[in-house]
Each structure stands twice: as C-alpha cells, then as structure tokens.
N, C-alpha and C. Protein backbone atom coordinates (compact mmCIF):
# COMPACT_ATOMS: atom_id res chain seq x y z
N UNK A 1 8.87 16.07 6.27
CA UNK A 1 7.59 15.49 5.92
C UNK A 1 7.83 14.07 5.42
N UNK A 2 6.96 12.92 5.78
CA UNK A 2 7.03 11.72 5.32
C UNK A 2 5.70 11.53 4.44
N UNK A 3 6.21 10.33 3.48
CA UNK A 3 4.67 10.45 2.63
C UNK A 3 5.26 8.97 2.08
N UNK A 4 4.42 8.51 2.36
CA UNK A 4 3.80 6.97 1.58
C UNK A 4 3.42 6.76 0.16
N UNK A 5 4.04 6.78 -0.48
CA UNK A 5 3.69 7.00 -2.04
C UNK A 5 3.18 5.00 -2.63
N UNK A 6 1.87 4.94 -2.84
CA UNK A 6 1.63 3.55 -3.09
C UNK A 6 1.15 3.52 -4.74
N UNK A 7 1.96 2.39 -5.04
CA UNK A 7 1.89 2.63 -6.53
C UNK A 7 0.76 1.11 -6.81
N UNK A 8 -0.39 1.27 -7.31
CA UNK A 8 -1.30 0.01 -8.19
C UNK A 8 -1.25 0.06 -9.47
N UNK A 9 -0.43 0.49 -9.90
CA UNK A 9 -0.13 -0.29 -11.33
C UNK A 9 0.41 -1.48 -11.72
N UNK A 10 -0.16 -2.79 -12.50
CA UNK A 10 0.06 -4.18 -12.60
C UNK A 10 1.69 -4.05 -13.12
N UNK A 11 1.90 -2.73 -13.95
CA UNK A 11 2.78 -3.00 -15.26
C UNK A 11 4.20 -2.13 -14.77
N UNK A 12 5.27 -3.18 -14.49
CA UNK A 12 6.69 -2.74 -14.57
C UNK A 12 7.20 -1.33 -15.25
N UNK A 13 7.35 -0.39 -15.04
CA UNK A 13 7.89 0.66 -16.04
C UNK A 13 7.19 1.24 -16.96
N UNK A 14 5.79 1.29 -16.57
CA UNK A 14 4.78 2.03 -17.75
C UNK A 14 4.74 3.26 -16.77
N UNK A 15 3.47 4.26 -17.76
CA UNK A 15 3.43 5.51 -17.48
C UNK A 15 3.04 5.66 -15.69
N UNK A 16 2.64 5.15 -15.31
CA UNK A 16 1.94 5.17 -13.78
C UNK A 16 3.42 4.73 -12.82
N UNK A 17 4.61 4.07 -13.26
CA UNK A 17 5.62 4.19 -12.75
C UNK A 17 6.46 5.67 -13.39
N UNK A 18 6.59 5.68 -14.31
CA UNK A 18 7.48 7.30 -14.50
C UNK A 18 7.04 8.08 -14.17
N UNK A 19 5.56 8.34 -14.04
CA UNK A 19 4.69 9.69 -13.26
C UNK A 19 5.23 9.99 -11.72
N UNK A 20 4.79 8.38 -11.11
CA UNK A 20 5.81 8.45 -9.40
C UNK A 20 7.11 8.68 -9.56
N UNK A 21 7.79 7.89 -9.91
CA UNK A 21 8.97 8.58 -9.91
C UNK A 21 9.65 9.81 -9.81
N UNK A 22 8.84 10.63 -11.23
CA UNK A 22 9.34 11.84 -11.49
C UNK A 22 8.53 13.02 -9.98
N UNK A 23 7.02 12.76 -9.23
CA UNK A 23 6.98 13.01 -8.48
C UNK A 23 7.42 13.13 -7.29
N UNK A 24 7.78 11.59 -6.60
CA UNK A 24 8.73 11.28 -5.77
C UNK A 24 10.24 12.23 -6.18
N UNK A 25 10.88 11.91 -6.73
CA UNK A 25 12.03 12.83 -6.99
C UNK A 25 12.02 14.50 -6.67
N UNK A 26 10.90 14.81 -7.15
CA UNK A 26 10.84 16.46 -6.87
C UNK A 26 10.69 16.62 -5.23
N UNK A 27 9.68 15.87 -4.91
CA UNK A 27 9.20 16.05 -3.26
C UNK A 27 10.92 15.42 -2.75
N UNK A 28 11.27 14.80 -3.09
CA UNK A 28 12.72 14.29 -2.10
C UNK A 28 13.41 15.43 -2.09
N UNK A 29 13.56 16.33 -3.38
CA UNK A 29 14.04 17.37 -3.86
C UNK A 29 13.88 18.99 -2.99
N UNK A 30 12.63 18.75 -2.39
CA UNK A 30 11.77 19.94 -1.72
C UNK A 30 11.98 19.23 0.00
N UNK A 31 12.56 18.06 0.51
CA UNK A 31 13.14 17.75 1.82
C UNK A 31 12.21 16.72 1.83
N UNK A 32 11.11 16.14 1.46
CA UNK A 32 10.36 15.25 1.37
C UNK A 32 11.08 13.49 1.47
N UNK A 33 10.74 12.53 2.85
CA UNK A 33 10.79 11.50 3.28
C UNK A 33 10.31 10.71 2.36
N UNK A 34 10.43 9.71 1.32
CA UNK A 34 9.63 9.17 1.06
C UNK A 34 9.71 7.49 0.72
N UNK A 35 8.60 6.68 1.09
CA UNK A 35 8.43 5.91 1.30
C UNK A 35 7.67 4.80 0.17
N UNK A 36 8.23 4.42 -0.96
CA UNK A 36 7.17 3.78 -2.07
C UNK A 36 6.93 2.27 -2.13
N UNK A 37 5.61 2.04 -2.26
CA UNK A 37 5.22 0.78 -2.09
C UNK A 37 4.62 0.47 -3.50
N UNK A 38 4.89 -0.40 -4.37
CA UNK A 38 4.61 -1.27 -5.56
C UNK A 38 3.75 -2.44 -5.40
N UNK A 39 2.57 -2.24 -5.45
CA UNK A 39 1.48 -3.03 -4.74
C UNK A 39 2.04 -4.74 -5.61
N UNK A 40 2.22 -4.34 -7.24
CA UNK A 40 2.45 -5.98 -7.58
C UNK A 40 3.58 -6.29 -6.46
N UNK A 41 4.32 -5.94 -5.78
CA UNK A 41 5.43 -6.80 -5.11
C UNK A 41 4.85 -7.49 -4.26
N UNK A 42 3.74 -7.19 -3.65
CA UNK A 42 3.00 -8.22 -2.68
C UNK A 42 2.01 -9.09 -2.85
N UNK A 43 1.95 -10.42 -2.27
CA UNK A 43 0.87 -11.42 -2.47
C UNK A 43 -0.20 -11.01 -1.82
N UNK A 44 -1.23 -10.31 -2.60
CA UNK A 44 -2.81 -9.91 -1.90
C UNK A 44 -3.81 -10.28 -2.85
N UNK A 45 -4.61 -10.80 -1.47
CA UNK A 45 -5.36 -11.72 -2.27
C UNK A 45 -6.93 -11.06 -2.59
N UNK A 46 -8.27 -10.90 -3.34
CA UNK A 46 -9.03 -10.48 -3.06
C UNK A 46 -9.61 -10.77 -1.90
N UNK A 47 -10.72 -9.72 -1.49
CA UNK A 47 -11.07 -9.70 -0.23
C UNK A 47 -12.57 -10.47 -0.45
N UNK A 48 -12.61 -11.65 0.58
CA UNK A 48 -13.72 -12.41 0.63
C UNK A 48 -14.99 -12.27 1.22
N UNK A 49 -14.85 -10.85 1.43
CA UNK A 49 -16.19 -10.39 2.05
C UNK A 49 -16.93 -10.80 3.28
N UNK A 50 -15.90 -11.57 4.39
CA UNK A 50 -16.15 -12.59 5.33
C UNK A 50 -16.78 -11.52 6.53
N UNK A 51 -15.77 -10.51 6.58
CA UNK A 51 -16.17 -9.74 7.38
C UNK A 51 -15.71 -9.68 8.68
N UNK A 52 -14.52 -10.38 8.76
CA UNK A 52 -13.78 -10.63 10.13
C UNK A 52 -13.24 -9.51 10.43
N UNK A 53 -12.50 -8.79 9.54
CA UNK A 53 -12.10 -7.93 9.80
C UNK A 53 -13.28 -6.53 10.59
N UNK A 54 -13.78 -6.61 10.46
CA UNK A 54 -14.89 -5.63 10.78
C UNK A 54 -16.36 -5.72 11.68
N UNK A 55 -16.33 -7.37 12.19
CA UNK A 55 -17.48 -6.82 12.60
C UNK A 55 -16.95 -7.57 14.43
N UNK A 56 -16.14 -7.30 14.94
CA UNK A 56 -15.35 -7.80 16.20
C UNK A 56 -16.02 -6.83 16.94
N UNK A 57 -16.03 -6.63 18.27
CA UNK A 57 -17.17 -6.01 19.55
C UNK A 57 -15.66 -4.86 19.41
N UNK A 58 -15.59 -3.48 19.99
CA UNK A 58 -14.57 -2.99 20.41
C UNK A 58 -14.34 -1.89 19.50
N UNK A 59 -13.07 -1.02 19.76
CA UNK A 59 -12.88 -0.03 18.56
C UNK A 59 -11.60 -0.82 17.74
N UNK A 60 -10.74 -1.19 18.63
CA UNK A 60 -9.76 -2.00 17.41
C UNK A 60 -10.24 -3.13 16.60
N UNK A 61 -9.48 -2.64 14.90
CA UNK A 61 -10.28 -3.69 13.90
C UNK A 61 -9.49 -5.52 14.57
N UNK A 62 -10.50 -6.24 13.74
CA UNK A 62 -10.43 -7.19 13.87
C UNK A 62 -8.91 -8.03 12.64
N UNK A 63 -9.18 -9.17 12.88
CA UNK A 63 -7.70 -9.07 12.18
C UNK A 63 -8.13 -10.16 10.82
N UNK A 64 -8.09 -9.98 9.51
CA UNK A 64 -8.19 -10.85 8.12
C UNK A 64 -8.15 -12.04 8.35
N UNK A 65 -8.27 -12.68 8.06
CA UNK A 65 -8.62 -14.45 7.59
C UNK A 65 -7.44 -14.72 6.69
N UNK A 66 -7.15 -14.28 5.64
CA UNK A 66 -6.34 -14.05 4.81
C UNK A 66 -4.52 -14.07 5.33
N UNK A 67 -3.87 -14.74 4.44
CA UNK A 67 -2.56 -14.96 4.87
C UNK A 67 -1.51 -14.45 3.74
N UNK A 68 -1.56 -13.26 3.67
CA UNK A 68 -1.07 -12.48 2.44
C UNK A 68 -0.37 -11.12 2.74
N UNK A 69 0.17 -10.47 1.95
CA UNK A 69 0.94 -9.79 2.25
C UNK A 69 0.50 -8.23 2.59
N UNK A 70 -1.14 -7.98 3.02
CA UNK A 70 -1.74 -7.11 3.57
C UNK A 70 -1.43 -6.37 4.70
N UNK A 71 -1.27 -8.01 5.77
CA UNK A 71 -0.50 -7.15 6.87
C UNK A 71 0.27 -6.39 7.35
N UNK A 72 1.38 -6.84 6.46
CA UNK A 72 2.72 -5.71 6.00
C UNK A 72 2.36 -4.61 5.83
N UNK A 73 1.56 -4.63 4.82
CA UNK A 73 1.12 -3.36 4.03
C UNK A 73 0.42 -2.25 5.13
N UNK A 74 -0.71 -3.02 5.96
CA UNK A 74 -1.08 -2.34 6.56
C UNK A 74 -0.34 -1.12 8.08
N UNK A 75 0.56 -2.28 8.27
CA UNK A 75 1.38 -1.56 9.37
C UNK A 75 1.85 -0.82 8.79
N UNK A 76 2.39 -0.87 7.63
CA UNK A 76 3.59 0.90 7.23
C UNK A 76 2.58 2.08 7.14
C-alpha cells in the first residue's frame, strides 16, 4: 500500500509533526509505502481566484498562473 501523508503544519517539530511521525512509523511497520510531504518546504502562494485553472473548455484542468511550488505538489 502507498499513502501520501501531507503534513500543514507552519511549525518545525510541534505536536502535528510527532502525531505523523509516530503514525507514519506504525503504517511502515504494518508494510505501508510511505510518502511525506511538509507543506512549509514549498513556495505556495495563495490562490488568486483567477480561475485559470478551472474554467478551460475540455475535461483536463487547466494549468495555474502561479509559479510556485504547487505543481510539484500536484503531480505526486
């Protein structure tokens, strides 16, 4: 099993990091893949409500305005 574990906590080593952790560890523990993302590590910027992303003709989304570290994010 793979699992994406995404962490939004602003704060280095507070409770919302030892909670994942100690989670992540058990699931690695039980054969669990896992994959953790620390949202402060990336430059994202708020979203400007432009709407590019979303209102393109088609079923694939359209692509951000924005030059930040979303994209990344989004492909994993």
């Amino acid at each position: 099993m793979k699992i994406l574990a995404i962490n939004g906590s602003y704060r280095a080593n507070g409770f919302t990091d030892q909670l994942l952790y100690n989670l992540t560890r058990t699931l690695e523990e039980k054969g669990a893949d896992i994959e953790q993302i620390d949202l402060r590590d990336y430059p994202i910027g708020f979203c400007l409500n432009c709407r590019e992303c979303c209102q393109k003709p088609g079923s694939a989304a359209g692509k951000c305005i924005q030059t930040d570290g979303m994209a990344a994010l989004v492909k994993r």
